[in-house]
Protein backbone atom coordinates (compact mmCIF):
# COMPACT_ATOMS: atom_id res chain seq x y z
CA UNK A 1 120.97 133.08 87.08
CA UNK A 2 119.77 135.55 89.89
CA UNK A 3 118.44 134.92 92.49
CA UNK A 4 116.29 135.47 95.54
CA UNK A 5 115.69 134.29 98.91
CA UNK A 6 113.08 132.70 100.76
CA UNK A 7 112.86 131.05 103.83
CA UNK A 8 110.68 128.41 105.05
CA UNK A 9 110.25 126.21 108.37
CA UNK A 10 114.07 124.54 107.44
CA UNK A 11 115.77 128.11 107.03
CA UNK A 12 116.66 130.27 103.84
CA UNK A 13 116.62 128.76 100.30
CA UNK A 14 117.60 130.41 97.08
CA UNK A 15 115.07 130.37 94.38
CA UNK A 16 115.31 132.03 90.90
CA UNK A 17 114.25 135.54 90.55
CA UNK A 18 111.90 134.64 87.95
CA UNK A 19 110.07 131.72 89.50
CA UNK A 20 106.44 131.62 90.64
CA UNK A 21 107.45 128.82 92.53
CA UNK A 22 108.77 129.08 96.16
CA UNK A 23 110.81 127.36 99.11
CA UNK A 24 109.47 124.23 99.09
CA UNK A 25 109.27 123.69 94.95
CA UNK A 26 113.01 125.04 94.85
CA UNK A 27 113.92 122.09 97.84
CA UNK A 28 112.01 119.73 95.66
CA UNK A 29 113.97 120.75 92.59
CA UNK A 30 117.11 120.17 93.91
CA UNK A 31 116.33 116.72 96.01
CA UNK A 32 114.66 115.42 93.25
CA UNK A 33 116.57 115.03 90.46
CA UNK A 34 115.90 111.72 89.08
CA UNK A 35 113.50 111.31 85.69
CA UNK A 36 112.65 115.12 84.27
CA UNK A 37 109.53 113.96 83.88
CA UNK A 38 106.81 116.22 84.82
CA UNK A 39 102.78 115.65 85.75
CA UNK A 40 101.28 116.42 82.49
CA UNK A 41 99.04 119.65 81.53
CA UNK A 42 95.60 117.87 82.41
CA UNK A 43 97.24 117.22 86.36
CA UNK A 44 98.06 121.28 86.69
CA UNK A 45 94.81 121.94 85.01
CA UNK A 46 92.97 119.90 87.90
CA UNK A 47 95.11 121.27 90.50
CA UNK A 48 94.28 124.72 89.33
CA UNK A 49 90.69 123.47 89.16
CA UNK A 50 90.44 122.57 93.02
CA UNK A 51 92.47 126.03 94.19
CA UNK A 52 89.89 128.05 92.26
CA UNK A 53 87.08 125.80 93.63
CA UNK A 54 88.48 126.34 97.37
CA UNK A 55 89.22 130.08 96.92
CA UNK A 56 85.72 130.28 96.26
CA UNK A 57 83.88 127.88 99.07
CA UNK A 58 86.45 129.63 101.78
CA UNK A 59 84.94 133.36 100.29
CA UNK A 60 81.37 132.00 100.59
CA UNK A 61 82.00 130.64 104.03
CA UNK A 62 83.62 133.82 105.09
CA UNK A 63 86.82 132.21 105.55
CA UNK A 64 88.50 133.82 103.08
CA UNK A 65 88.35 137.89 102.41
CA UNK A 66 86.90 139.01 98.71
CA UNK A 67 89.98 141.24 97.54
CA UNK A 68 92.58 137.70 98.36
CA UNK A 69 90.21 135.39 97.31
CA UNK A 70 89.63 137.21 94.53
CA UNK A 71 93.45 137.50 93.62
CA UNK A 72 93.20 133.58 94.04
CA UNK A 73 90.65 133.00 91.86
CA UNK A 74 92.44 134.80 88.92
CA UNK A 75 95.68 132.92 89.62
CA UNK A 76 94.44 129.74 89.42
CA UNK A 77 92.05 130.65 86.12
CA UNK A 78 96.05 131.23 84.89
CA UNK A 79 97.06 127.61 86.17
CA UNK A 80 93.76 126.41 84.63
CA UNK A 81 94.53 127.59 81.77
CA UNK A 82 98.15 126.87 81.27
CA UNK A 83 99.82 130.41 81.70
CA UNK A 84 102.24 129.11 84.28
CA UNK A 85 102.79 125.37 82.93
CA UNK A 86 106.90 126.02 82.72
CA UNK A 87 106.43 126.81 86.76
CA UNK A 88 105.76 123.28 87.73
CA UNK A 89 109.04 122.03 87.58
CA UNK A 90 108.55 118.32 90.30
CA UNK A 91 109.57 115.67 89.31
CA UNK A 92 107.37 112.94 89.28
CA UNK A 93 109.53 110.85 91.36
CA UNK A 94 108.94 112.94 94.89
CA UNK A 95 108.11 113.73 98.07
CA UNK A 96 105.67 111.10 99.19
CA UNK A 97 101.66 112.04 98.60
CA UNK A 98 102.69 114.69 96.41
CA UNK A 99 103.41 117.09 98.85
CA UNK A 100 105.95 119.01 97.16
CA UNK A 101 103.60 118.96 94.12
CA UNK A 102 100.67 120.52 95.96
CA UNK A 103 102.89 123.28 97.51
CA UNK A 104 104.13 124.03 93.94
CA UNK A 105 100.66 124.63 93.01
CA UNK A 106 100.15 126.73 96.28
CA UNK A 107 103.31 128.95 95.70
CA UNK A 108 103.06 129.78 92.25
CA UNK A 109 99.52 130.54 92.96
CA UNK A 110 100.34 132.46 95.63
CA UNK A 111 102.97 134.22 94.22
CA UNK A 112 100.69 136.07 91.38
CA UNK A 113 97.95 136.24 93.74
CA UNK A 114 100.16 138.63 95.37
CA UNK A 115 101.55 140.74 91.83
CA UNK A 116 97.85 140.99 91.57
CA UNK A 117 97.45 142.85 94.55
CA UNK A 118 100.60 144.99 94.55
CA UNK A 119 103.17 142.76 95.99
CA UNK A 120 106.04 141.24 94.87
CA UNK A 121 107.18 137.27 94.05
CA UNK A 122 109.19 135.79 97.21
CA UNK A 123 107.04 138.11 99.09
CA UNK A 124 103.72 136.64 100.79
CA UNK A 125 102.59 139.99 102.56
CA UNK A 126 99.19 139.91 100.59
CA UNK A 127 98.64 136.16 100.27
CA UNK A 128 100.48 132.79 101.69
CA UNK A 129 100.75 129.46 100.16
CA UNK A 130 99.63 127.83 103.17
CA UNK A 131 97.45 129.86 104.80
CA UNK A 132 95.13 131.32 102.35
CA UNK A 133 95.55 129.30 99.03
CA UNK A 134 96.11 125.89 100.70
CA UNK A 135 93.34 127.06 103.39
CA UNK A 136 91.07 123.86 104.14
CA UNK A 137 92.81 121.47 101.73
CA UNK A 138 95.97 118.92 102.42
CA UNK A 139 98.39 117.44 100.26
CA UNK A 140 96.01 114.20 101.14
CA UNK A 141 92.86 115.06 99.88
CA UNK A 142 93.96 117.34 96.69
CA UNK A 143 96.21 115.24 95.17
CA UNK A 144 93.85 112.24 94.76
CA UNK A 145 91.29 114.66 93.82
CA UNK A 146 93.49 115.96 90.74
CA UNK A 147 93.91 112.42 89.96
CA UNK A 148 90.16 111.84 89.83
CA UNK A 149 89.69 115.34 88.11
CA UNK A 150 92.46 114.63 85.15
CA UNK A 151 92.21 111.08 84.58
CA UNK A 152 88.58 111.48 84.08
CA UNK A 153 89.30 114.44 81.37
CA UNK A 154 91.89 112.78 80.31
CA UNK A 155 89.67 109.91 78.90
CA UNK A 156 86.67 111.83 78.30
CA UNK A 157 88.84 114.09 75.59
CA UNK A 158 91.98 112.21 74.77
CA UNK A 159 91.16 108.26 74.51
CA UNK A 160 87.29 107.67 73.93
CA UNK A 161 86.90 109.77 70.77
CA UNK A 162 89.90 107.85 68.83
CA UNK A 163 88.76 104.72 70.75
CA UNK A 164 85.21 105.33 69.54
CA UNK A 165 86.43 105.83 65.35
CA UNK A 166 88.87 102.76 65.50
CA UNK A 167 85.79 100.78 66.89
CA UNK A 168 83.54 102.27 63.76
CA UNK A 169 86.51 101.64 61.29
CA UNK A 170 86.03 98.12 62.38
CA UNK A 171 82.34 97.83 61.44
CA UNK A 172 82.25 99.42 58.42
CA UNK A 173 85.28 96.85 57.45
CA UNK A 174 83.67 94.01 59.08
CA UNK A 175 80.69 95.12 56.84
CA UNK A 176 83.10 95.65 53.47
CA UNK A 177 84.47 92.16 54.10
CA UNK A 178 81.83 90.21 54.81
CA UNK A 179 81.32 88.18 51.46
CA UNK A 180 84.81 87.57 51.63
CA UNK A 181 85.07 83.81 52.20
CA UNK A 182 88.30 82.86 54.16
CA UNK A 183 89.59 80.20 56.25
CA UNK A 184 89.36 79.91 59.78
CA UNK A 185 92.65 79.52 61.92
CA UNK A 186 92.74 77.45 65.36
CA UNK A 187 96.34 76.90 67.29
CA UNK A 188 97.40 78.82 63.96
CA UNK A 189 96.40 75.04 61.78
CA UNK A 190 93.53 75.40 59.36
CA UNK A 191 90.33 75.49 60.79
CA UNK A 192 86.74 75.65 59.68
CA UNK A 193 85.83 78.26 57.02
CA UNK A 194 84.55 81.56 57.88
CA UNK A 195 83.96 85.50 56.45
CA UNK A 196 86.53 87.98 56.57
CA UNK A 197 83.99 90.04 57.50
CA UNK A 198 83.18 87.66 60.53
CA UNK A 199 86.85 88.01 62.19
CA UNK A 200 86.52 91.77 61.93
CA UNK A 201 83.17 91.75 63.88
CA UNK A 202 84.84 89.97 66.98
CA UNK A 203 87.50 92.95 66.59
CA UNK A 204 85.19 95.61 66.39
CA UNK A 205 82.95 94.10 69.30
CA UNK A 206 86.23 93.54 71.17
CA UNK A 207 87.02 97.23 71.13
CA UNK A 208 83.37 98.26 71.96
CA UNK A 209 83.31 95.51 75.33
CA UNK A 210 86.74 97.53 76.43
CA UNK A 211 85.13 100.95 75.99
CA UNK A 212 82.00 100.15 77.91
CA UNK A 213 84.43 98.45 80.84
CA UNK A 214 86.54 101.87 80.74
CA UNK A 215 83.65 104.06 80.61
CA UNK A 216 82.09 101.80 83.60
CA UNK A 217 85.84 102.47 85.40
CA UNK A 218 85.46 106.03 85.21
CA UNK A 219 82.43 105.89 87.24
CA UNK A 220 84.45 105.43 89.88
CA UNK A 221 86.37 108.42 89.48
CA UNK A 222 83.40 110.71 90.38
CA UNK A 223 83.73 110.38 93.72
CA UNK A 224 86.37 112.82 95.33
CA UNK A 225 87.77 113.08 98.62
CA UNK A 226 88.46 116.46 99.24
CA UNK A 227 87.40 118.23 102.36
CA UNK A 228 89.02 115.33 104.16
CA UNK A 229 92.15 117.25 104.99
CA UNK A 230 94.98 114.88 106.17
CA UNK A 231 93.85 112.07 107.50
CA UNK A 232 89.80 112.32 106.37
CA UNK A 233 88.57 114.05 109.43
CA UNK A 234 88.11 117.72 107.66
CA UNK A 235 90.29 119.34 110.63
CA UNK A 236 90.09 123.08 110.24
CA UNK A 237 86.97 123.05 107.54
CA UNK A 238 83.62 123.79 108.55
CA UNK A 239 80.66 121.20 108.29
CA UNK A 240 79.65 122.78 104.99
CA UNK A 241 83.09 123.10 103.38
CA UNK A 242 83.23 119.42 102.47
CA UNK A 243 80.24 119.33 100.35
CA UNK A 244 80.58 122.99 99.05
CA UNK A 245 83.81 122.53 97.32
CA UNK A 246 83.31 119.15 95.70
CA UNK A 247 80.26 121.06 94.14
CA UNK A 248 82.23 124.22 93.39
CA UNK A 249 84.68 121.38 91.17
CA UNK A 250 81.30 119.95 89.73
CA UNK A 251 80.05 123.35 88.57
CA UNK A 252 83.88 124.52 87.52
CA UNK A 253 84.56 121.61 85.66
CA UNK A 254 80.83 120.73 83.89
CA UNK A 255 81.05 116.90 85.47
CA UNK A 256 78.74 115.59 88.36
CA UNK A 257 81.65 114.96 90.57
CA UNK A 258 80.20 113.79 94.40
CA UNK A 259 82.17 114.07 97.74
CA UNK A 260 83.02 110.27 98.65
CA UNK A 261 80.71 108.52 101.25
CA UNK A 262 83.74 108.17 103.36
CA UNK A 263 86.56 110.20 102.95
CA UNK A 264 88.75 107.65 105.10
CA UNK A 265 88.45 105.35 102.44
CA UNK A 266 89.30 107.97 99.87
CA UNK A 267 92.29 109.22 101.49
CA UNK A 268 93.42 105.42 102.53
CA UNK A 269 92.91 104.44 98.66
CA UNK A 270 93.37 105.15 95.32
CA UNK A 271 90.95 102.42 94.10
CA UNK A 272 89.70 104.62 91.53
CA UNK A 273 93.05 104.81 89.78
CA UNK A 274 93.52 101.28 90.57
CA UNK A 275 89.84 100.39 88.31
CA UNK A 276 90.68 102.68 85.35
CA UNK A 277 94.15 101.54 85.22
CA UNK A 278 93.02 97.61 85.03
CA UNK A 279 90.67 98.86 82.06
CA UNK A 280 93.73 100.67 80.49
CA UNK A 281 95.47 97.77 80.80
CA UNK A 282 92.33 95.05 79.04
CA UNK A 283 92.38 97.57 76.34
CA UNK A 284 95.73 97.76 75.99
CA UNK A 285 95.29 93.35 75.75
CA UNK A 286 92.93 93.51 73.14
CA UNK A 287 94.69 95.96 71.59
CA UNK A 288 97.51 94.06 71.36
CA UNK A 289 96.08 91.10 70.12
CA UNK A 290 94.44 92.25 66.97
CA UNK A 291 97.30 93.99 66.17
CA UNK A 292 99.44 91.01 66.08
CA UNK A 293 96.42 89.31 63.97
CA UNK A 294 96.67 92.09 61.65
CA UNK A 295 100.68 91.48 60.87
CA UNK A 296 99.65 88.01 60.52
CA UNK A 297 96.98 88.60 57.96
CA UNK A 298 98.63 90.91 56.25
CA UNK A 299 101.86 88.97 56.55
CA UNK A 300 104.00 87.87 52.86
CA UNK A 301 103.19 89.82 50.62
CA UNK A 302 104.23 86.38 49.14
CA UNK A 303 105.39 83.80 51.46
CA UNK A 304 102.72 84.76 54.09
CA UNK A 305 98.92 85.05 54.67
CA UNK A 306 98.55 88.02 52.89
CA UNK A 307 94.66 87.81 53.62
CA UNK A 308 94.85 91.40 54.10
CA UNK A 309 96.95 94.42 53.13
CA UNK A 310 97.86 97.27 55.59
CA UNK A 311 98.23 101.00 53.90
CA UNK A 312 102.32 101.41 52.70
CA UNK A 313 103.21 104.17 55.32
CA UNK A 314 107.22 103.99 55.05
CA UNK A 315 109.30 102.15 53.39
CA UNK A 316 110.41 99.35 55.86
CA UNK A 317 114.24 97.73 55.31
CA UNK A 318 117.50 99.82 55.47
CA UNK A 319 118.94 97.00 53.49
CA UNK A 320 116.30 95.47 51.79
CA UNK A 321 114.48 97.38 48.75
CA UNK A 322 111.05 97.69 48.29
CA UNK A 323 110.33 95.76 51.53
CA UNK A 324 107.53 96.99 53.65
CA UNK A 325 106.56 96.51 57.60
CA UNK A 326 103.41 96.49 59.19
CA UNK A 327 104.75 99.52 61.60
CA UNK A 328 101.66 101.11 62.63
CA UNK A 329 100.73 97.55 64.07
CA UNK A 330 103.62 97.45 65.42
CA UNK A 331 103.64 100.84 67.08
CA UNK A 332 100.36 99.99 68.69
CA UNK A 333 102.07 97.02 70.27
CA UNK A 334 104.79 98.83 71.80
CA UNK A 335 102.19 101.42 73.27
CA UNK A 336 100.02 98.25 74.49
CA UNK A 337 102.91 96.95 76.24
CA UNK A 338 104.35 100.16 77.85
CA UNK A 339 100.45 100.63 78.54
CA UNK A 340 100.55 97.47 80.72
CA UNK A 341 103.74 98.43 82.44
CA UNK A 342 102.17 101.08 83.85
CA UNK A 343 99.59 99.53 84.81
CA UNK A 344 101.84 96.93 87.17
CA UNK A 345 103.63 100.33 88.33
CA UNK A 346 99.70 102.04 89.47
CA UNK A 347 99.03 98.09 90.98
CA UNK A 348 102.30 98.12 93.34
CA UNK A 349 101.61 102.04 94.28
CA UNK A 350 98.22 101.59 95.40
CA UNK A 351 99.12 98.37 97.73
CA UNK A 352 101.42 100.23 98.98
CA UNK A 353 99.26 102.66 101.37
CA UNK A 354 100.03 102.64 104.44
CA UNK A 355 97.10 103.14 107.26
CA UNK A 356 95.74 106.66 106.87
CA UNK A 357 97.40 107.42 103.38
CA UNK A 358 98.87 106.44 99.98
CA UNK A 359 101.69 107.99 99.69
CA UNK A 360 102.69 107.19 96.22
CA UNK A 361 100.67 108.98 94.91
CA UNK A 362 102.58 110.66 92.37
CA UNK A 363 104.17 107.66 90.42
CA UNK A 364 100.15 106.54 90.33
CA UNK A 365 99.41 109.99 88.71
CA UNK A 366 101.87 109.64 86.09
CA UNK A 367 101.94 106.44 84.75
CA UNK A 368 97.55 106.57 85.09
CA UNK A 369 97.95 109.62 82.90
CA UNK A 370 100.88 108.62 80.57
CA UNK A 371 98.50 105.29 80.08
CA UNK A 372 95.59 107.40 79.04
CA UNK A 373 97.56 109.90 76.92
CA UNK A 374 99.89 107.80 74.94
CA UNK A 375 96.58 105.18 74.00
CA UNK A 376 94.85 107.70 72.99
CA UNK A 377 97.72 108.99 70.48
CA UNK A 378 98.33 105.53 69.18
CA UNK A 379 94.66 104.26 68.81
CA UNK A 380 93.99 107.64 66.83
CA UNK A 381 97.11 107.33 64.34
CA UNK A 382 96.72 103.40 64.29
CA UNK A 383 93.06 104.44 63.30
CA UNK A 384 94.04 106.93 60.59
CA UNK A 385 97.09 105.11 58.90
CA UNK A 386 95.70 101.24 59.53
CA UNK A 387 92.81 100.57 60.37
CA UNK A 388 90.59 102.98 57.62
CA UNK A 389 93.45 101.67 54.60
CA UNK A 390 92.96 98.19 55.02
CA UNK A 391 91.92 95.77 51.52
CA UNK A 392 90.86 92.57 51.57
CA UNK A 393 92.92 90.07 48.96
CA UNK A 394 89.73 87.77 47.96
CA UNK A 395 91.97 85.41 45.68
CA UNK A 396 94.38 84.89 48.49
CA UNK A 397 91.32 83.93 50.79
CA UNK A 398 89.57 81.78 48.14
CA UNK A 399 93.02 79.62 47.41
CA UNK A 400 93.89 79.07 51.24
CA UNK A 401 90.06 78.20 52.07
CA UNK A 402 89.84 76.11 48.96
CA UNK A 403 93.49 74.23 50.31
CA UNK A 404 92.52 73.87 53.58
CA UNK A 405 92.01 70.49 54.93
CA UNK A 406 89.62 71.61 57.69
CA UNK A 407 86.54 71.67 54.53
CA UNK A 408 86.88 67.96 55.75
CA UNK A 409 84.47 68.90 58.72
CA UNK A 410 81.40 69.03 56.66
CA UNK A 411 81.71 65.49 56.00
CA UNK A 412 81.35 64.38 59.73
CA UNK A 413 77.33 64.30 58.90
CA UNK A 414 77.60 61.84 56.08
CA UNK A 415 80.60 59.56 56.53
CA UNK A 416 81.69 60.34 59.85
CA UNK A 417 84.41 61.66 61.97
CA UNK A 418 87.03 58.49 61.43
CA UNK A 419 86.43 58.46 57.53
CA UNK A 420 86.46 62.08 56.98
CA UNK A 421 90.06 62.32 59.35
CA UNK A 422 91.28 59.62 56.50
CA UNK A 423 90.51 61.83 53.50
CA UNK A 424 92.17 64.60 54.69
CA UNK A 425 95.28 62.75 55.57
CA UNK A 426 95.28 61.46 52.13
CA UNK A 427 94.34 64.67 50.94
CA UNK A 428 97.75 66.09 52.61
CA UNK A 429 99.86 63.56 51.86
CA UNK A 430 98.89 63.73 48.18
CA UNK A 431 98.90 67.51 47.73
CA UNK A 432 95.04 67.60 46.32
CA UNK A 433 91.95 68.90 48.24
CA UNK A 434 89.25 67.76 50.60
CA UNK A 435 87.05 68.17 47.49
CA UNK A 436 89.06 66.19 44.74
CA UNK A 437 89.62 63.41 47.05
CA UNK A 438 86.29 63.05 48.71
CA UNK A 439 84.96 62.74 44.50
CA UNK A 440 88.02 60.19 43.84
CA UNK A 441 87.77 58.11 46.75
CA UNK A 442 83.51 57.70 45.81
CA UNK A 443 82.31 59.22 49.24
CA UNK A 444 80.93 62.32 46.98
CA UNK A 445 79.42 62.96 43.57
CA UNK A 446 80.47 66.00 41.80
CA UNK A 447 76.99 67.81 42.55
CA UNK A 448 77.14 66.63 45.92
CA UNK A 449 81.15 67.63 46.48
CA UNK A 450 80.08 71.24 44.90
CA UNK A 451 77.23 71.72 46.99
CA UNK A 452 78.26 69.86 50.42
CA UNK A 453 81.88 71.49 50.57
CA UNK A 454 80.93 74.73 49.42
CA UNK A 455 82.84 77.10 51.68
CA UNK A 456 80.02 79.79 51.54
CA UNK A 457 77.48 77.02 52.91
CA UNK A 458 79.36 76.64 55.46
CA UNK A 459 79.87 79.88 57.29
């Protein structure tokens, strides 16, 4: 590989002919070896997004010349866009804040700023990283920002439209099954009859209760700090720059973002991140759990529940032929459970600011966004290869509701708790039902037994 040579305030570093990049992304390339993970499209989008937004405040406020800003502008339309994606090359794992993640932005913006104008890459005659692309702005106040900007997108596009169609596959199921007559299941022992149909409701209002707390998180991602600078007191930014470029992001972007009351706070904090990442994580619960009552459901074919069958998606045994798994349930557990990882990752992070700054940042930016992304990927497939394929079995349900010795409740009225508890231990220990011994023992007629334990009566 060829290469050239930069210098920055530690001396002269060699960085790749080819590279937007500069100094300071080359130094972070080679300190930072650790994961080869990168912060995802949506994070460089949003970083683009606030470059653009400042190139164009700093023009307005006469900061910034027309022909540069200009150059800016078009640079960071690029980044927006994803023309120089393979040029952010951080790893997540980092200089604190982000700092070498921010000056990637700046240099490879920088860099093509100045091919636009005539210059060359490696050589900031025409435009500086620092001093004209980075001009009002800190590591401290963009980085938060971007996480604001992207996680917000992120949801908006990635995770509430397949969140939205698993929640409608529910209903319309809930609605299919609902004259499907079943038997309820406490402490996994029989229970109390109940509808199919019923059980799928609480799923389907279970997913709706996590979108409404997520979409009530992301609230809190509207507010954005920038204009604060380092430490939140705007040094080097006029009065008006503050307000200007949180609007210039608004109007870029299409979303009513607002500068935060107190930019102290937003520079001190990643709350935001913090709220949307405790949603992530309630979703990811729920998730969880009605996959795992799906397996069981669906569990058998013969020596199981088999309430339920899941769509065959792959045969599911190396050894064993014919045998299928529920894998798209399981999938969406491992996804939950990474999901909730992450979100004990984001928790530590965030405690972990320290007086005028947090400056981890980064690991907060990735697992946020690998939450959101890899959610919305498995709620959408789980959607398309589960949830719509589902069948009720309606003999399986009849024969376990009919066997269950929880029927026994609907005595309580007319003999009692006590006596009803002794016909279904005699119904157990003989084999028969709640309904053949209740007519044997003389505590029902056969009208009564056929209306009174009817398993449609009584859900």
């Amino acid at each position: 590989m060829k290469y050239r040579v930069e210098k920055d305030t530690l001396g002269s570093v060699n960085v790749p002919v080819k590279a937007l990049y500069g100094a300071q992304t080359q130094r972070a390339v080679e300190n930072f070896r650790v994961s080869g993970h990168r912060l995802p499209r949506r994070f460089i989008r949003a970083q683009g997004l606030i470059k653009l937004a400042a190139a164009r405040v700093n023009q307005r406020l006469g900061l910034l010349d027309r022909r540069r800003g200009r150059a800016i502008e078009k640079a960071s339309e690029e980044v927006m866009a994803g023309v120089h994606d393979e040029q952010f090359v951080v790893d997540v794992f980092q200089a604190g804040a982000g700092t070498s993640q921010n000056m990637n932005a700046n240099e490879v913006i920088a860099n093509r700023a100045n091919e636009i104008l005539g210059g060359r890459r490696g050589r900031y005659a025409f435009c500086h990283p620092n001093d004209h692309v980075n001009l009002g702005q800190s590591t401290n106040d963009t980085i938060p920002s971007a996480i604001h900007i992207a996680a917000w997108e992120t949801v908006k596009h990635d995770l509430l439209p397949p969140l939205s169609a698993a929640r409608k596959t529910l209903e319309r199921k809930a609605k299919a099954f609902m004259p499907c007559v079943k038997s309820g299941r406490t402490h996994l022992q029989d229970a109390v009859p109940m509808r199919l149909g019923q059980e799928f409701s609480g799923y389907a209002s279970a997913f709706k209760r996590e979108q409404e707390r997520i979409e009530q998180a992301m609230k809190s991602l509207l507010e954005l700090p920038l204009g604060g600078n380092a430490v939140g007191t705007g040094i080097n930014t006029p009065p008006r720059y503050k307000t200007e470029v949180v609007r210039e992001v608004a109007r870029i972007s299409g979303i009513r973002f607002r500068p935060t009351s107190n930019t102290f706070e937003g520079i001190q904090n990643v709350t935001g991140a913090l709220e949307l990442s405790a949603g992530l994580r309630g979703l990811a619960v729920t998730v969880s759990r009605v996959a795992n009552d799906l397996r069981l459901l669906a569990s058998g074919p013969r020596t199981g529940l088999a309430e339920i069958q899941l769509p065959a998606v792959q045969p599911g045994s190396s050894i064993m032929p014919g045998k299928v798994n529920p894998v798209m349930a399981e999938m969406m557990n491992m996804v939950c459970f990474q999901v909730i990882g992450n979100d004990t990752a984001v928790c530590h992070a965030v405690a972990a600011g320290q007086l005028e700054l947090n400056v981890m940042m980064p690991v907060i930016a990735h697992n946020l966004l690998a939450s959101i992304g890899i959610l919305g990927n498995g709620v959408r497939v789980f959607e398309e290869k589960c949830l719509r394929g589902i069948k009720a079995d309606r003999s399986a349900c009849r024969r376990w509701v009919d066997q269950s010795l929880a029927t026994a409740t609907a005595l309580n009225p007319i003999i009692g708790y006590q006596r009803a508890a002794e016909i279904a231990k005699k119904a157990y220990a003989s084999g028969r039902t709640i309904r053949e011994v209740a007519i044997s023992e003389g505590v029902l007629s056969e009208a009564e037994a056929g209306q009174l334990l009817d398993p449609g009566r009584m859900v």
